[in-house]
PDB file of N, CA and C in Angstrom:
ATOM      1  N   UNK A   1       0.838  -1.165   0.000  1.00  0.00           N
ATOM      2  CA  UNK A   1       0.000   0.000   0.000  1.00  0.00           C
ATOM      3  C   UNK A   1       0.891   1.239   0.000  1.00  0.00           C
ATOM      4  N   UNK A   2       0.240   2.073  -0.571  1.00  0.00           N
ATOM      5  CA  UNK A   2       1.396   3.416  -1.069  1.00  0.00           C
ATOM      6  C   UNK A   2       0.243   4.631  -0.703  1.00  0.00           C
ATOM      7  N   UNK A   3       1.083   5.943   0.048  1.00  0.00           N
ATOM      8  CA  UNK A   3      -0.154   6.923  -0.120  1.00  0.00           C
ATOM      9  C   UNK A   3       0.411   7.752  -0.999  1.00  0.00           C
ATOM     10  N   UNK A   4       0.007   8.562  -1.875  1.00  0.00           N
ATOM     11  CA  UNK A   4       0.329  10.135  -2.561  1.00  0.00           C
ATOM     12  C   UNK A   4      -0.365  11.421  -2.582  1.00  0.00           C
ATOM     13  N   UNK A   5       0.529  11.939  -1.888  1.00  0.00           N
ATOM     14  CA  UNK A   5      -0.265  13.274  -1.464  1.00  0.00           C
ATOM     15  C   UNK A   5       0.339  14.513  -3.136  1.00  0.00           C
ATOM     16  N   UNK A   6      -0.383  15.102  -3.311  1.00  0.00           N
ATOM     17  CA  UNK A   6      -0.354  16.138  -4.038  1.00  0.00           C
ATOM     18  C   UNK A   6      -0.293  17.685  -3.641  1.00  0.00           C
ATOM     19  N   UNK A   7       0.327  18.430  -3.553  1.00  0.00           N
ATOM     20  CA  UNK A   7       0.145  19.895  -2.779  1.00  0.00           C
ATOM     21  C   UNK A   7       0.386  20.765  -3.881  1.00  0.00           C
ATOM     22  N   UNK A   8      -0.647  21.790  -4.255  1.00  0.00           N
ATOM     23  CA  UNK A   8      -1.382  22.691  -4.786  1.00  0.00           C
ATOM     24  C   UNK A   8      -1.201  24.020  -4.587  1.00  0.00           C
ATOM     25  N   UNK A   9      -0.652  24.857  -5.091  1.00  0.00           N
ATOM     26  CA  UNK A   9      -0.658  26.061  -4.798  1.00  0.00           C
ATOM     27  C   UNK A   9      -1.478  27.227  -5.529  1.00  0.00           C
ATOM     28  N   UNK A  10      -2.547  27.525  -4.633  1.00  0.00           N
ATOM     29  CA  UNK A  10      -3.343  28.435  -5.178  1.00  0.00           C
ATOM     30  C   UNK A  10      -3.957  29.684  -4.391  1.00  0.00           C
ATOM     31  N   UNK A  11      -4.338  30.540  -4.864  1.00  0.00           N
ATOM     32  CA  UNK A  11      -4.626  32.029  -4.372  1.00  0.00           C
ATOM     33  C   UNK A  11      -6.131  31.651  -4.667  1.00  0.00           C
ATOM     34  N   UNK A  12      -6.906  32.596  -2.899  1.00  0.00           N
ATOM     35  CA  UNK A  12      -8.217  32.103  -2.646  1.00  0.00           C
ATOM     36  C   UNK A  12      -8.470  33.518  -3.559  1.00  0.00           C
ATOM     37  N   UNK A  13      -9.844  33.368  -4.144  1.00  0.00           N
ATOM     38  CA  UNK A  13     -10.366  34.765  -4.742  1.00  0.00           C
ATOM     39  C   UNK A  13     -11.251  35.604  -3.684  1.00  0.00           C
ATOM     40  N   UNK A  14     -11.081  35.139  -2.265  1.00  0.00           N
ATOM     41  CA  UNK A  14     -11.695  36.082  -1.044  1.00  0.00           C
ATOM     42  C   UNK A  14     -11.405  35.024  -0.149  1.00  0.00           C
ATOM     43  N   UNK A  15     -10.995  35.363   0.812  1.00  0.00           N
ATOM     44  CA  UNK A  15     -10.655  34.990   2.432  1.00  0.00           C
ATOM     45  C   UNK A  15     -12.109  34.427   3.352  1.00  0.00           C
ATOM     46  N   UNK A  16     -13.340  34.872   2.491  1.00  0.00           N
ATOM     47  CA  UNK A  16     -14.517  34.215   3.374  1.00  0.00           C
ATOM     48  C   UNK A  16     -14.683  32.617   2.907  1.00  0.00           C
ATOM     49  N   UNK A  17     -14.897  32.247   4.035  1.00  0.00           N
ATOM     50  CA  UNK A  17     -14.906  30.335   4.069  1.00  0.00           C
ATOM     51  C   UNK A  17     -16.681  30.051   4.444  1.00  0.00           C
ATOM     52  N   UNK A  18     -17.080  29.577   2.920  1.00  0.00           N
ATOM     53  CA  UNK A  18     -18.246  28.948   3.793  1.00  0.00           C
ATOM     54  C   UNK A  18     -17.920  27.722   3.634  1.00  0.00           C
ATOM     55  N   UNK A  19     -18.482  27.085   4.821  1.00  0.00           N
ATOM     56  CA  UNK A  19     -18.307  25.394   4.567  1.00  0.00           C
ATOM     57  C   UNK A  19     -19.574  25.051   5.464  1.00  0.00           C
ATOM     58  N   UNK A  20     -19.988  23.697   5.249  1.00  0.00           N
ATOM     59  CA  UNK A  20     -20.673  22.248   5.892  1.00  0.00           C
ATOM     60  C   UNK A  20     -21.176  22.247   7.642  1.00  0.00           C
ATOM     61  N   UNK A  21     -22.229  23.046   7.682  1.00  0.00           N
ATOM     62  CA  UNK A  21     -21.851  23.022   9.372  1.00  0.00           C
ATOM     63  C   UNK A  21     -21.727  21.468  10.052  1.00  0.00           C
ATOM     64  N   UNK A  22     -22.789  20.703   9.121  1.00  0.00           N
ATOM     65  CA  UNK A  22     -23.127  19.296   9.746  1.00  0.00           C
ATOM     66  C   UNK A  22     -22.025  18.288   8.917  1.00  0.00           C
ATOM     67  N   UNK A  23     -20.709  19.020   8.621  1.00  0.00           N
ATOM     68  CA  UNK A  23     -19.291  18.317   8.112  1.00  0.00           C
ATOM     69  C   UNK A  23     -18.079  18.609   9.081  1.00  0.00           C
ATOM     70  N   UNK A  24     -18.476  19.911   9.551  1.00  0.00           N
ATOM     71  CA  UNK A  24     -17.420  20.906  10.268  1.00  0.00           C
ATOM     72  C   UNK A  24     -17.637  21.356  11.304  1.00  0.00           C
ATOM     73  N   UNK A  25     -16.697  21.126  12.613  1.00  0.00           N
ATOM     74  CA  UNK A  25     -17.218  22.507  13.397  1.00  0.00           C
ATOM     75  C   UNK A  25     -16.708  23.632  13.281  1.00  0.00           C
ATOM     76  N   UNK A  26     -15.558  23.680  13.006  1.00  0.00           N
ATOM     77  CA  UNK A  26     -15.072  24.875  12.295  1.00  0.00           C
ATOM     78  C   UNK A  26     -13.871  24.818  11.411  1.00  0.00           C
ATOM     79  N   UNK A  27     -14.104  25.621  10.718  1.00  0.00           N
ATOM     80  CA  UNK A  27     -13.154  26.296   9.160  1.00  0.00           C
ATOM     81  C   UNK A  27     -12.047  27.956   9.635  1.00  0.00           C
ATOM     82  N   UNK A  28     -10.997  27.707   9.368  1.00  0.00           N
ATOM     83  CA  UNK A  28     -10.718  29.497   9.515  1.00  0.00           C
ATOM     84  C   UNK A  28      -8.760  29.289   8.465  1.00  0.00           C
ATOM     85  N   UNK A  29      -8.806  30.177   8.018  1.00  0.00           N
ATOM     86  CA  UNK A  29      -7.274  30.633   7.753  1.00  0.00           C
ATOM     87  C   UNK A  29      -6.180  30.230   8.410  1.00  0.00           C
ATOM     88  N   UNK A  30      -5.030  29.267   8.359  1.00  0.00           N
ATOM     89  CA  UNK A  30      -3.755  29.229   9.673  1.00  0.00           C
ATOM     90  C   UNK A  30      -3.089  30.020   9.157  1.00  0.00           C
ATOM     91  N   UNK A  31      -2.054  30.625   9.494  1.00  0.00           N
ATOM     92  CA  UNK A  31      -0.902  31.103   9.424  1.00  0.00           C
ATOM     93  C   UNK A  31      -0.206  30.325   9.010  1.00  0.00           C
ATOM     94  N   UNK A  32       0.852  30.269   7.842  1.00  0.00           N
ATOM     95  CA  UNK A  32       1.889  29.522   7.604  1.00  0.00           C
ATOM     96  C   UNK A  32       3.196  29.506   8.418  1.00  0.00           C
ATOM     97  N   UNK A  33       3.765  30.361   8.858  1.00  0.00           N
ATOM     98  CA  UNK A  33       4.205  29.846   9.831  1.00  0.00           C
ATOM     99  C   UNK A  33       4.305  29.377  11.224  1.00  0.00           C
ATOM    100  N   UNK A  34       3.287  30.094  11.741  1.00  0.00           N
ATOM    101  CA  UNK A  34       2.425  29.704  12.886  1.00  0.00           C
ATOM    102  C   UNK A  34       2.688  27.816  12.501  1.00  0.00           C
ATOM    103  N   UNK A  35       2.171  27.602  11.409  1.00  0.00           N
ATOM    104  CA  UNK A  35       1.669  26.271  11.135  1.00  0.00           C
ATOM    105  C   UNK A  35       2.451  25.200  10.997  1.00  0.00           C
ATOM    106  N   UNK A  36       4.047  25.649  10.241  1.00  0.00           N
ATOM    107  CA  UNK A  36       5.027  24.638  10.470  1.00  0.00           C
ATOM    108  C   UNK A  36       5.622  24.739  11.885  1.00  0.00           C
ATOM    109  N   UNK A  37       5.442  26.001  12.397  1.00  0.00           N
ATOM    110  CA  UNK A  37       6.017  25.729  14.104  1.00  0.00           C
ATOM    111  C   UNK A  37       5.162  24.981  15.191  1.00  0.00           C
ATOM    112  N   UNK A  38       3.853  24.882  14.840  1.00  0.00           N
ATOM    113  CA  UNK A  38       3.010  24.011  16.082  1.00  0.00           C
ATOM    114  C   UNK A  38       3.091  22.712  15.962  1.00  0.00           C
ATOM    115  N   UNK A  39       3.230  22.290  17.298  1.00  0.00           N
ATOM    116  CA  UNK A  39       3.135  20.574  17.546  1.00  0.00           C
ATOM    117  C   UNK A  39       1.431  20.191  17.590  1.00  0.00           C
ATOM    118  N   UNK A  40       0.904  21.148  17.463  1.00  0.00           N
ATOM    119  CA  UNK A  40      -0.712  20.263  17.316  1.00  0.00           C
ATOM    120  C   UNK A  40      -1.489  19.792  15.520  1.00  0.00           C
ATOM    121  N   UNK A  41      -0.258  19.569  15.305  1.00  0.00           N
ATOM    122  CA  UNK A  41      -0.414  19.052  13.744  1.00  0.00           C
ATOM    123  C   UNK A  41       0.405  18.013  13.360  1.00  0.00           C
ATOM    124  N   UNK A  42       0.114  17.413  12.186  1.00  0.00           N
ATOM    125  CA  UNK A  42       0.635  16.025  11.591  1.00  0.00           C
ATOM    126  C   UNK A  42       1.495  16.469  11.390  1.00  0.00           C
ATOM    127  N   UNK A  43       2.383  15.639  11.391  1.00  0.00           N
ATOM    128  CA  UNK A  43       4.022  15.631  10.625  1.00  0.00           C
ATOM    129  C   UNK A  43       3.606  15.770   9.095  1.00  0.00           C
ATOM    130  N   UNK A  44       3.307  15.485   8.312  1.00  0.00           N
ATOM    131  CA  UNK A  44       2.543  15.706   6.925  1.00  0.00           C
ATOM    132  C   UNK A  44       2.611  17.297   7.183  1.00  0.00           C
ATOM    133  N   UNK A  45       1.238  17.597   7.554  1.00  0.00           N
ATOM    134  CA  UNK A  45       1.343  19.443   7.588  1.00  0.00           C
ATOM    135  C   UNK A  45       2.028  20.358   7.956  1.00  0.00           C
ATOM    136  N   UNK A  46       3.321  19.563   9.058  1.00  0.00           N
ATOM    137  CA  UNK A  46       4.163  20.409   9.373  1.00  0.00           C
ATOM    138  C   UNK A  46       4.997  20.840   8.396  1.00  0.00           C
ATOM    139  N   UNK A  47       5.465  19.366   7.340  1.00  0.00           N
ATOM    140  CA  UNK A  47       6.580  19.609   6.298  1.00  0.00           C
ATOM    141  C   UNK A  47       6.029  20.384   5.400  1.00  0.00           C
ATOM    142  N   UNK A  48       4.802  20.043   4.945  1.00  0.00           N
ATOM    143  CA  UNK A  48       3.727  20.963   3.773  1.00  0.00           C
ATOM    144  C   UNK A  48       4.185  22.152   4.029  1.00  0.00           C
ATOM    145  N   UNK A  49       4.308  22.555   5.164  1.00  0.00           N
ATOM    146  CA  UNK A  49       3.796  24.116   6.047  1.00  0.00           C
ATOM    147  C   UNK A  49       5.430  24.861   5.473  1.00  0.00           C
ATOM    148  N   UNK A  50       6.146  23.986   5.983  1.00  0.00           N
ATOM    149  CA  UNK A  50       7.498  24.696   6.114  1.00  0.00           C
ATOM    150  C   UNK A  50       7.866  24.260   4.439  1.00  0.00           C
ATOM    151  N   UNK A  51       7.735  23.306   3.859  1.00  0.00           N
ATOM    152  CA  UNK A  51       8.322  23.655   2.210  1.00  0.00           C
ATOM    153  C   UNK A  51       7.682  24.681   1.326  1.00  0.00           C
ATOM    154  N   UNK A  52       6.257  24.982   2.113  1.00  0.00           N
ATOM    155  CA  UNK A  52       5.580  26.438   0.996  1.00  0.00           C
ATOM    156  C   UNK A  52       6.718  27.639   1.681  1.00  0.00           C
ATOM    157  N   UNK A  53       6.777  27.321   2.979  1.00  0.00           N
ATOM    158  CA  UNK A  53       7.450  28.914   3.434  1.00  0.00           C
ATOM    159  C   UNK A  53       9.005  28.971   2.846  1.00  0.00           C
ATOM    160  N   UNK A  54       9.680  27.887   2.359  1.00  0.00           N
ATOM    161  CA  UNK A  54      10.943  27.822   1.778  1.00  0.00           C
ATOM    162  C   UNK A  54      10.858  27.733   0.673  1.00  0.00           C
ATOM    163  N   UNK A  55       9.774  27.696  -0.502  1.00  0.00           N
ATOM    164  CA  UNK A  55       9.278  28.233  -1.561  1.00  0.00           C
ATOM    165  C   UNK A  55       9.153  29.622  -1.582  1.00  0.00           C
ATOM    166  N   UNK A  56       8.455  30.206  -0.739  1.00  0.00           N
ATOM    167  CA  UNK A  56       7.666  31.474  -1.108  1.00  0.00           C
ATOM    168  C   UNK A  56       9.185  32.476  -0.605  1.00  0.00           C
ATOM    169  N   UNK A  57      10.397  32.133   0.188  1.00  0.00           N
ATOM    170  CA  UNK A  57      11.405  32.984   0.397  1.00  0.00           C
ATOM    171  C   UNK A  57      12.552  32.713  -0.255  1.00  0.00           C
ATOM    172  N   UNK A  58      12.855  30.904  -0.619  1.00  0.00           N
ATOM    173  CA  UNK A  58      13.526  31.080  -1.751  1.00  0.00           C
ATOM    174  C   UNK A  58      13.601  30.426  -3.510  1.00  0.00           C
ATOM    175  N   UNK A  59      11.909  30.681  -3.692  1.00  0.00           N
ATOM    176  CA  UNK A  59      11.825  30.179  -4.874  1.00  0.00           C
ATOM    177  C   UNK A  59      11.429  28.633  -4.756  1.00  0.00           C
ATOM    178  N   UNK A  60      10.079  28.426  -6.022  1.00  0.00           N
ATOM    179  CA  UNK A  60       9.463  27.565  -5.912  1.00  0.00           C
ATOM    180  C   UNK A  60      10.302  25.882  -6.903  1.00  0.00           C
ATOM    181  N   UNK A  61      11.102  26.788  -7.272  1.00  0.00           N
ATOM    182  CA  UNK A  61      11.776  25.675  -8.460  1.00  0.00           C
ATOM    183  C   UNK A  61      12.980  24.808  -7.629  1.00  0.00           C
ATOM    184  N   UNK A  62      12.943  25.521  -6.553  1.00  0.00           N
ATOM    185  CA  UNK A  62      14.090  24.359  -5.591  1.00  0.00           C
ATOM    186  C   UNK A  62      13.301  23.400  -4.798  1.00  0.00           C
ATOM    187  N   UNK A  63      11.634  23.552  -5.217  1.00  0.00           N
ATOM    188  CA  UNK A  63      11.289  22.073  -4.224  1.00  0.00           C
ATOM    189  C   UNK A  63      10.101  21.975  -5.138  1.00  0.00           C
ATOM    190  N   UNK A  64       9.449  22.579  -5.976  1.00  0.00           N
ATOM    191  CA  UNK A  64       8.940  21.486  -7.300  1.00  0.00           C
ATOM    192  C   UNK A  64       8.735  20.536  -7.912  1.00  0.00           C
ATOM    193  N   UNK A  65       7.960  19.922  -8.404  1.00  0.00           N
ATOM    194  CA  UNK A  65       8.099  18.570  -9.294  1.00  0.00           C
ATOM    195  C   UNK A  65       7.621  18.560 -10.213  1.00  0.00           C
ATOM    196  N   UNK A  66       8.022  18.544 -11.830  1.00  0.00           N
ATOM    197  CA  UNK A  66       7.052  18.582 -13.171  1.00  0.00           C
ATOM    198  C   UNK A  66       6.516  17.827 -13.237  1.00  0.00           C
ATOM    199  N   UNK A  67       5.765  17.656 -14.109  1.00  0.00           N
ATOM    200  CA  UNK A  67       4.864  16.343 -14.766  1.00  0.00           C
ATOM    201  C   UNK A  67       5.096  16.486 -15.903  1.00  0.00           C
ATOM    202  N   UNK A  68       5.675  15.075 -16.683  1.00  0.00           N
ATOM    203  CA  UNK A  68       6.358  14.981 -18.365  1.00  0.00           C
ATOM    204  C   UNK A  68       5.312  13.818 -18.511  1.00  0.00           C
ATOM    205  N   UNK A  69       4.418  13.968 -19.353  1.00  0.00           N
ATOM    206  CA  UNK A  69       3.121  12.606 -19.830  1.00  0.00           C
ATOM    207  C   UNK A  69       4.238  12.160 -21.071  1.00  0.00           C
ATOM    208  N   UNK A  70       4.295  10.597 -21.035  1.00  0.00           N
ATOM    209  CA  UNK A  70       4.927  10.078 -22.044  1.00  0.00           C
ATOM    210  C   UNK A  70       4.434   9.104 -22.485  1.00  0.00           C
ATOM    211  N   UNK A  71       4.473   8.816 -23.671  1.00  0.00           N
ATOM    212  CA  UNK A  71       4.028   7.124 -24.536  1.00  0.00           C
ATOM    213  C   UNK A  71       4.306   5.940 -23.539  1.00  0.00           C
ATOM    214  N   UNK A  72       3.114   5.302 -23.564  1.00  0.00           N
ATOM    215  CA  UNK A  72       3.524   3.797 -22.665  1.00  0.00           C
ATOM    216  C   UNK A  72       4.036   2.973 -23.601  1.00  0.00           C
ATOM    217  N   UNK A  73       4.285   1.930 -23.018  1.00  0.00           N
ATOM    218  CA  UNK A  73       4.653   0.620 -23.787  1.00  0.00           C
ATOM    219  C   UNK A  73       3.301   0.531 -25.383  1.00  0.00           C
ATOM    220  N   UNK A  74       2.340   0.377 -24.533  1.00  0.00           N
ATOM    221  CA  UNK A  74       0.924  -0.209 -25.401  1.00  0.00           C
ATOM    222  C   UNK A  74       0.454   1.243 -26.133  1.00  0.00           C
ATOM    223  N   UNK A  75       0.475   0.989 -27.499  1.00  0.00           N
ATOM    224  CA  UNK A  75      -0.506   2.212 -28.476  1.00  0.00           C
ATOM    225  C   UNK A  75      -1.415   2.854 -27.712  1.00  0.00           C
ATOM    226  N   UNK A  76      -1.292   4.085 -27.602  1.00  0.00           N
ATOM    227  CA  UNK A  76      -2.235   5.213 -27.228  1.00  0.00           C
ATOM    228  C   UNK A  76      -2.532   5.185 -25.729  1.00  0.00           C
ATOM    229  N   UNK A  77      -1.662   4.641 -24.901  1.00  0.00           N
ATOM    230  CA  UNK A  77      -1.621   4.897 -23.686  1.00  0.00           C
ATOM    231  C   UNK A  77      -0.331   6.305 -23.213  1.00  0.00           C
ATOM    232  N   UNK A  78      -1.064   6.736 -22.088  1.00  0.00           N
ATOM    233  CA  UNK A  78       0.313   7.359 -21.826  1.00  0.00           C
ATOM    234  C   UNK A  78       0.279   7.363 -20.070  1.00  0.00           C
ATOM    235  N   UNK A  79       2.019   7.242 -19.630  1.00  0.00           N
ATOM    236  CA  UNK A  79       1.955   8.184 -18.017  1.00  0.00           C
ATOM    237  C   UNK A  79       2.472   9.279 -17.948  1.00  0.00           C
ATOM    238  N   UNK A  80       2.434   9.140 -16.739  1.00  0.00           N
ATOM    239  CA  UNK A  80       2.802  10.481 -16.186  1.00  0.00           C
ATOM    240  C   UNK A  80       4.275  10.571 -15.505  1.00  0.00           C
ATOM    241  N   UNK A  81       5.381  10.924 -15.503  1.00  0.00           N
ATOM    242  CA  UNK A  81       6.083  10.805 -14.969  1.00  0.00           C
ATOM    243  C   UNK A  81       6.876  11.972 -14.082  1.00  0.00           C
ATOM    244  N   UNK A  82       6.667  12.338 -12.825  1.00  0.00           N
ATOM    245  CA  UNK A  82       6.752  13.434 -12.092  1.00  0.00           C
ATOM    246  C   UNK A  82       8.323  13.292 -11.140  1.00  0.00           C
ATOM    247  N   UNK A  83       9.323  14.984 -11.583  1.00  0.00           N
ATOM    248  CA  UNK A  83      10.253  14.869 -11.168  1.00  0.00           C
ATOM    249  C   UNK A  83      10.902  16.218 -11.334  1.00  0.00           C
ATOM    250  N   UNK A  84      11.927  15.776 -11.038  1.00  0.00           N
ATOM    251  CA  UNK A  84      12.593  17.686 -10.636  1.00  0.00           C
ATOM    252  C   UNK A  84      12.946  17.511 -12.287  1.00  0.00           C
ATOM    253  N   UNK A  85      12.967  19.695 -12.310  1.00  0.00           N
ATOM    254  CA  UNK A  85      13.645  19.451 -13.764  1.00  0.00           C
ATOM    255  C   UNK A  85      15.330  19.475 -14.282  1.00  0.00           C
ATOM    256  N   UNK A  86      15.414  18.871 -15.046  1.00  0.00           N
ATOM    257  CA  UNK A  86      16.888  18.776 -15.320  1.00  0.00           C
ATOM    258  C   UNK A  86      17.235  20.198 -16.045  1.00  0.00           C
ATOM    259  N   UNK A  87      18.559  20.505 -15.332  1.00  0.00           N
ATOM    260  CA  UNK A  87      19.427  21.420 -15.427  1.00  0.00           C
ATOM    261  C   UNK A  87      19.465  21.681 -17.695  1.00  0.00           C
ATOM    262  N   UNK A  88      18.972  22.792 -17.636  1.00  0.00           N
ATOM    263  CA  UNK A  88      19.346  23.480 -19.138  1.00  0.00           C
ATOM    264  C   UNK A  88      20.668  22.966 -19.777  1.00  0.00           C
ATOM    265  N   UNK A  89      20.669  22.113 -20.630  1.00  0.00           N
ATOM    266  CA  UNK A  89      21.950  21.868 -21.663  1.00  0.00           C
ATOM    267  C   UNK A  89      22.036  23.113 -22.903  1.00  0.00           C
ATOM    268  N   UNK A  90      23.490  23.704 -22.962  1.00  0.00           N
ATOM    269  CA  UNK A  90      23.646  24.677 -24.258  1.00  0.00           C
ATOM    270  C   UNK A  90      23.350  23.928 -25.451  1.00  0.00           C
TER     271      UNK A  90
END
């Protein structure tokens, strides 16, 4: 068994949260760094927390991963193959 998490970076188009009352008891904004420094979170969200904040101060291309879709073995299949990008050849 394997898990894969995916992390997303996107800008909300307004800061108001409605959500699910009978899903949620509550919804609100964390702080990012607030968020990699607290122990009342997963190890998962801590690293999440702290690789956006070492993105957003020194650039997102030092912890990135592309996605290159390529021909499978079998006609008209393809994957996906996700990885850092290789250094520019002249």
């Amino acid at each position: 068994m394997s898990d894969l998490y995916l992390i997303c970076r996107l800008s909300p188009l307004s800061f108001r949260i409605d959500f699910c009352t009978q899903e949620c008891l509550r919804c609100e904004w964390l702080d990012l760094t607030e968020l990699a420094k607290t122990s009342e979170t997963t190890p998962i969200t801590s690293r999440v927390a702290r690789l956006l904040l070492y993105g957003l101060e020194n650039g997102f291309q030092n912890i990135d991963l592309t996605m290159e879709q390529m021909p499978a073995v079998y006609s008209g299949r393809f994957y996906q193959l996700y990885h850092r990008r290789l250094p520019e050849t002249p």
